[in-house]
Protein backbone atom coordinates (compact mmCIF):
# COMPACT_ATOMS: atom_id res chain seq x y z
CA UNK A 1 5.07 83.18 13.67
CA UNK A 2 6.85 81.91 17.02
CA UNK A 3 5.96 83.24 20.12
CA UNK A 4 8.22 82.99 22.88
CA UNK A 5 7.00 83.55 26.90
CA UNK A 6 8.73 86.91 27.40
CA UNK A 7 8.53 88.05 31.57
CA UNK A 8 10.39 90.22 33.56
CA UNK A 9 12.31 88.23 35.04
CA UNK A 10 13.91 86.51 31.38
CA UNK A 11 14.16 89.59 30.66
CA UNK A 12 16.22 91.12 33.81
CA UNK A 13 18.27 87.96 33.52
CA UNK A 14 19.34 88.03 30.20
CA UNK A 15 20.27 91.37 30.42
CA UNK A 16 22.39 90.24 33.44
CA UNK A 17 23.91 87.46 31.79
CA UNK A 18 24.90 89.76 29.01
CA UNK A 19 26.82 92.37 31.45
CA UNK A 20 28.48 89.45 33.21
CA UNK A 21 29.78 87.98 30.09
CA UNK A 22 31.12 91.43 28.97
CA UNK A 23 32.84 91.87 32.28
CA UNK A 24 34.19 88.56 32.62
CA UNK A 25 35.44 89.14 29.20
CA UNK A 26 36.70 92.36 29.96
CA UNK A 27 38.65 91.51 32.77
CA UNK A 28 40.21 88.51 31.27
CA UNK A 29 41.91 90.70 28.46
CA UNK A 30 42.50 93.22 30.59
CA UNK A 31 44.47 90.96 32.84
CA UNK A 32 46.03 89.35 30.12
CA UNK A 33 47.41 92.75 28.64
CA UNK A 34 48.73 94.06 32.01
CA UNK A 35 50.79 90.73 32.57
CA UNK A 36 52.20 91.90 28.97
CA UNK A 37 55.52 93.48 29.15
CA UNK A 38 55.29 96.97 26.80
CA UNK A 39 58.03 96.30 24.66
CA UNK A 40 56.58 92.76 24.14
CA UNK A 41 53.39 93.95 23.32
CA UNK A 42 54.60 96.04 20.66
CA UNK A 43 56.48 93.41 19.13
CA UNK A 44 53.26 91.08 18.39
CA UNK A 45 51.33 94.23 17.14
CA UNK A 46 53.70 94.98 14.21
């Protein structure tokens, strides 16, 4: 069995890491779509 050092602080910053990736993700798509035109947006989704 592996045991990996587990603190507080590993902890606290992965969970950081995590919400910062989902955010920069987030925001990237989301700024991606709103630079979309709506008719051109429909036209890839079909």
């Amino acid at each position: 069995m592996l045991h990996a050092p587990l603190s507080v602080g590993i902890l606290v910053a992965a969970v950081g890491l995590a919400i910062l990736g989902g955010l920069v993700a987030g925001a990237i798509g989301g700024w991606r779509a709103a630079r979309l035109s709506p008719a051109e947006a429909l036209r890839s989704a079909a």
